[in-house]
Protein backbone atom coordinates (compact mmCIF):
# COMPACT_ATOMS: atom_id res chain seq x y z
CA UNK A 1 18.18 -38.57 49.67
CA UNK A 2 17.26 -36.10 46.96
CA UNK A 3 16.00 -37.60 43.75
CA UNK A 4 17.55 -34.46 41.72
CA UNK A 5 20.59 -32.28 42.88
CA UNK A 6 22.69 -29.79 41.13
CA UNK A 7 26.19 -31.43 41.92
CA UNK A 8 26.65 -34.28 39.49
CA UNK A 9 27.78 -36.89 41.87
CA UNK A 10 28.11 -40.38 40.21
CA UNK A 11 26.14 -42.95 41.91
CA UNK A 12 27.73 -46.82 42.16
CA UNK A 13 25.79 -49.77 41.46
CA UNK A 14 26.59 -53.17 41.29
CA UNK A 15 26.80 -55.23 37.93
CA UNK A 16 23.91 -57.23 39.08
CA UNK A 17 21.76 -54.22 39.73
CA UNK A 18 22.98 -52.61 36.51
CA UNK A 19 22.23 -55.40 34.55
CA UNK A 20 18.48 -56.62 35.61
CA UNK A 21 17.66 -52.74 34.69
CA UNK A 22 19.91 -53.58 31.10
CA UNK A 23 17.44 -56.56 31.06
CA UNK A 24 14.60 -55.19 31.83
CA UNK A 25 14.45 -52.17 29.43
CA UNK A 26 15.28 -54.73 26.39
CA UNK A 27 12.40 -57.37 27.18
CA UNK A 28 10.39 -54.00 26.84
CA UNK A 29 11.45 -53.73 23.66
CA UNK A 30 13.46 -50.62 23.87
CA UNK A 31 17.02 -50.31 22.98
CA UNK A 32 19.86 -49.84 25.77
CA UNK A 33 22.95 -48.15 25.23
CA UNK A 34 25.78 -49.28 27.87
CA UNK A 35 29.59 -48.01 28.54
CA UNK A 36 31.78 -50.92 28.30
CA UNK A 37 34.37 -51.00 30.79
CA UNK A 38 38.00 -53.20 30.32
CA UNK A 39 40.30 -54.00 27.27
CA UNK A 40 38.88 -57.26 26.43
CA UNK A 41 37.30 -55.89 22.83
CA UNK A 42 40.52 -53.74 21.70
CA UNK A 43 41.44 -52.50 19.25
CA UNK A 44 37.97 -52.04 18.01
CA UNK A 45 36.20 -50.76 21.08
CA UNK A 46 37.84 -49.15 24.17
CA UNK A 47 37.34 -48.85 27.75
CA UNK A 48 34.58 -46.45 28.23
CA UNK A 49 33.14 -46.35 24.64
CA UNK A 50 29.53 -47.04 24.45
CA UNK A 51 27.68 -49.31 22.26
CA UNK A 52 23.89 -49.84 21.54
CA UNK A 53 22.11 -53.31 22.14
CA UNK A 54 18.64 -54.50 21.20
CA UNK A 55 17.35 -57.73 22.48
CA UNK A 56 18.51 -61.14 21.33
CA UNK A 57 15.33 -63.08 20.68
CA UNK A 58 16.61 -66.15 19.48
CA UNK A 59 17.45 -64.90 15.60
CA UNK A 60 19.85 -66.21 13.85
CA UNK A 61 23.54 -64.73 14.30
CA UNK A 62 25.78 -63.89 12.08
CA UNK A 63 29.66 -64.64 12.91
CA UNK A 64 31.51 -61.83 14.27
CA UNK A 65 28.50 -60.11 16.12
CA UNK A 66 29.42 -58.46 18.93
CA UNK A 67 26.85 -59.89 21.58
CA UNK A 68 25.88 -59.34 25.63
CA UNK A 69 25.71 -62.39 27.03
CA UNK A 70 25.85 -64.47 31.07
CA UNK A 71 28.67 -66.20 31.38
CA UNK A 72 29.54 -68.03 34.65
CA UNK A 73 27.54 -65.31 36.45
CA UNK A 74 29.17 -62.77 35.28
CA UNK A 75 28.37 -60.59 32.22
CA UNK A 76 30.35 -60.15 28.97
CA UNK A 77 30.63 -58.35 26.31
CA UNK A 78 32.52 -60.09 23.68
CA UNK A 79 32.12 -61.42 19.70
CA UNK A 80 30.53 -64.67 18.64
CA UNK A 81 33.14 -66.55 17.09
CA UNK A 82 31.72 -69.89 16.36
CA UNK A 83 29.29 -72.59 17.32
CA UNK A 84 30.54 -75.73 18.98
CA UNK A 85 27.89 -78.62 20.29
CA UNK A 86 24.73 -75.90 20.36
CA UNK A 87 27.02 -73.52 22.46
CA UNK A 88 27.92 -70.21 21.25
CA UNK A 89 31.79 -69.79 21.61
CA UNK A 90 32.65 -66.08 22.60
CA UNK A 91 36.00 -64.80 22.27
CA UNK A 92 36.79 -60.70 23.10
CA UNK A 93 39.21 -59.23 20.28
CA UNK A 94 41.98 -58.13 22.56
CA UNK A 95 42.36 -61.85 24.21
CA UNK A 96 44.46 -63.77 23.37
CA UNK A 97 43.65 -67.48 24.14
CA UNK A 98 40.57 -66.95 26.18
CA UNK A 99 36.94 -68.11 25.37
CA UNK A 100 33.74 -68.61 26.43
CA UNK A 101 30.94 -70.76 25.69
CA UNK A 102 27.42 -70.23 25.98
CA UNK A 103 23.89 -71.65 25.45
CA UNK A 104 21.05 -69.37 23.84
CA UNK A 105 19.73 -68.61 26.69
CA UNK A 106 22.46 -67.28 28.02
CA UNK A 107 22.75 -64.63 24.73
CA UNK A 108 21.12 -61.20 26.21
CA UNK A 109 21.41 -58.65 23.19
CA UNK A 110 23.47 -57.54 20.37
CA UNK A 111 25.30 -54.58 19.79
CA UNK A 112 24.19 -52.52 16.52
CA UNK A 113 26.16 -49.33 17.15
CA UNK A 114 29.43 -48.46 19.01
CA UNK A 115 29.80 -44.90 19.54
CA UNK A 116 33.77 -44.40 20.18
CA UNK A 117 34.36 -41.44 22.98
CA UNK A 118 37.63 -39.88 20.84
CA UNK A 119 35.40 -39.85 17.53
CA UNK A 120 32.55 -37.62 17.08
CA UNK A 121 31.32 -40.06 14.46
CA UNK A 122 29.38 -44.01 15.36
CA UNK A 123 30.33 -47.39 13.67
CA UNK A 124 27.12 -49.75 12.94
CA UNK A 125 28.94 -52.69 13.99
CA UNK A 126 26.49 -55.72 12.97
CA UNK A 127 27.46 -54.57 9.42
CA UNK A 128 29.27 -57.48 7.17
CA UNK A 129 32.43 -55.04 7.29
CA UNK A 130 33.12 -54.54 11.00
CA UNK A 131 31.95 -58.41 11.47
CA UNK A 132 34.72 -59.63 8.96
CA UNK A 133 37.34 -57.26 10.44
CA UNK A 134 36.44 -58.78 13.98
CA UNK A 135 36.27 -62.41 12.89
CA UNK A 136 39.56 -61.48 10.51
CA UNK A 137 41.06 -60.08 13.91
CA UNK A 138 40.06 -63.42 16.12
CA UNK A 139 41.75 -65.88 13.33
CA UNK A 140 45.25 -64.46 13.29
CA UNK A 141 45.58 -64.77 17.39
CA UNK A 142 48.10 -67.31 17.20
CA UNK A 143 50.33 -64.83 15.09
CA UNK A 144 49.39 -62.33 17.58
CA UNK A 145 50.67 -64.66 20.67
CA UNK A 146 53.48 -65.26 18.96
CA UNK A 147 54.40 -61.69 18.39
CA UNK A 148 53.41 -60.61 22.00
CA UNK A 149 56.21 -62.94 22.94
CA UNK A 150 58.56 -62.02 20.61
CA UNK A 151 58.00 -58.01 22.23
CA UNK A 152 58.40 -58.56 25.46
């Protein structure tokens, strides 16, 4: 296999794979920037948009961070809502009932910028403003189940 070729082929890993090398690079202290895939953070960040994470290392977090975390075995991308029992409740802005619950441990990184494919422009999104917004956003689902009903 050739290590560098002129055709730009894309090359498909698995989550797992993906995210040990995620991992990895963050407990050496660098900063990873990863493409999100799904609608589970709409309207504020889309399928393919990209977002910056540094390591979680057991700081403090504010409500409404937008956070990498192991859930179940499987990895998500979603905002910290809340605190129940010393578990971390995660909810992602376009769901509508769904939530998760985590321990620390389970809390890999936190998103600091997204960087939206349409926009040529980034958002720092562990600012108080985008936080708010989100948190704003996660409060009104019932009124937002309600008028997904109501539409269909």
């Amino acid at each position: 296999m050739a290590e560098n070729s002129s055709d730009s082929k894309t090359r498909v890993i698995s989550n797992e794979d993906y995210f040990a090398e995620v991992q990895r690079n963050l407990r050496e202290g660098k900063e990873v920037r990863i493409r999100i895939k799904g609608n589970s953070m709409l309207p504020f960040i889309k399928d393919g948009d990209t977002v910056l994470l540094r390591a979680y290392q057991g700081q403090s977090l504010a409500l409404g961070s937008n956070i990498l975390a192991k859930d179940k075995n499987k990895f998500v991308f979603h905002r910290f809502v809340g605190k129940k029992n010393n578990q971390y409740i995660l909810a992602g802005d376009g769901n509508l009932v769904l939530r998760e619950y985590v321990e620390a441990t389970d809390i890999i990184a936190i998103a600091y910028t997204h960087y939206p494919q349409d926009k040529d422009k980034t958002v720092a999104i562990n600012r108080p403003w985008p936080r708010l917004r989100g948190l704003g956003w996660y409060h009104i689902r019932l009124l937002r189940r309600i008028a997904a009903k109501l539409a269909r």
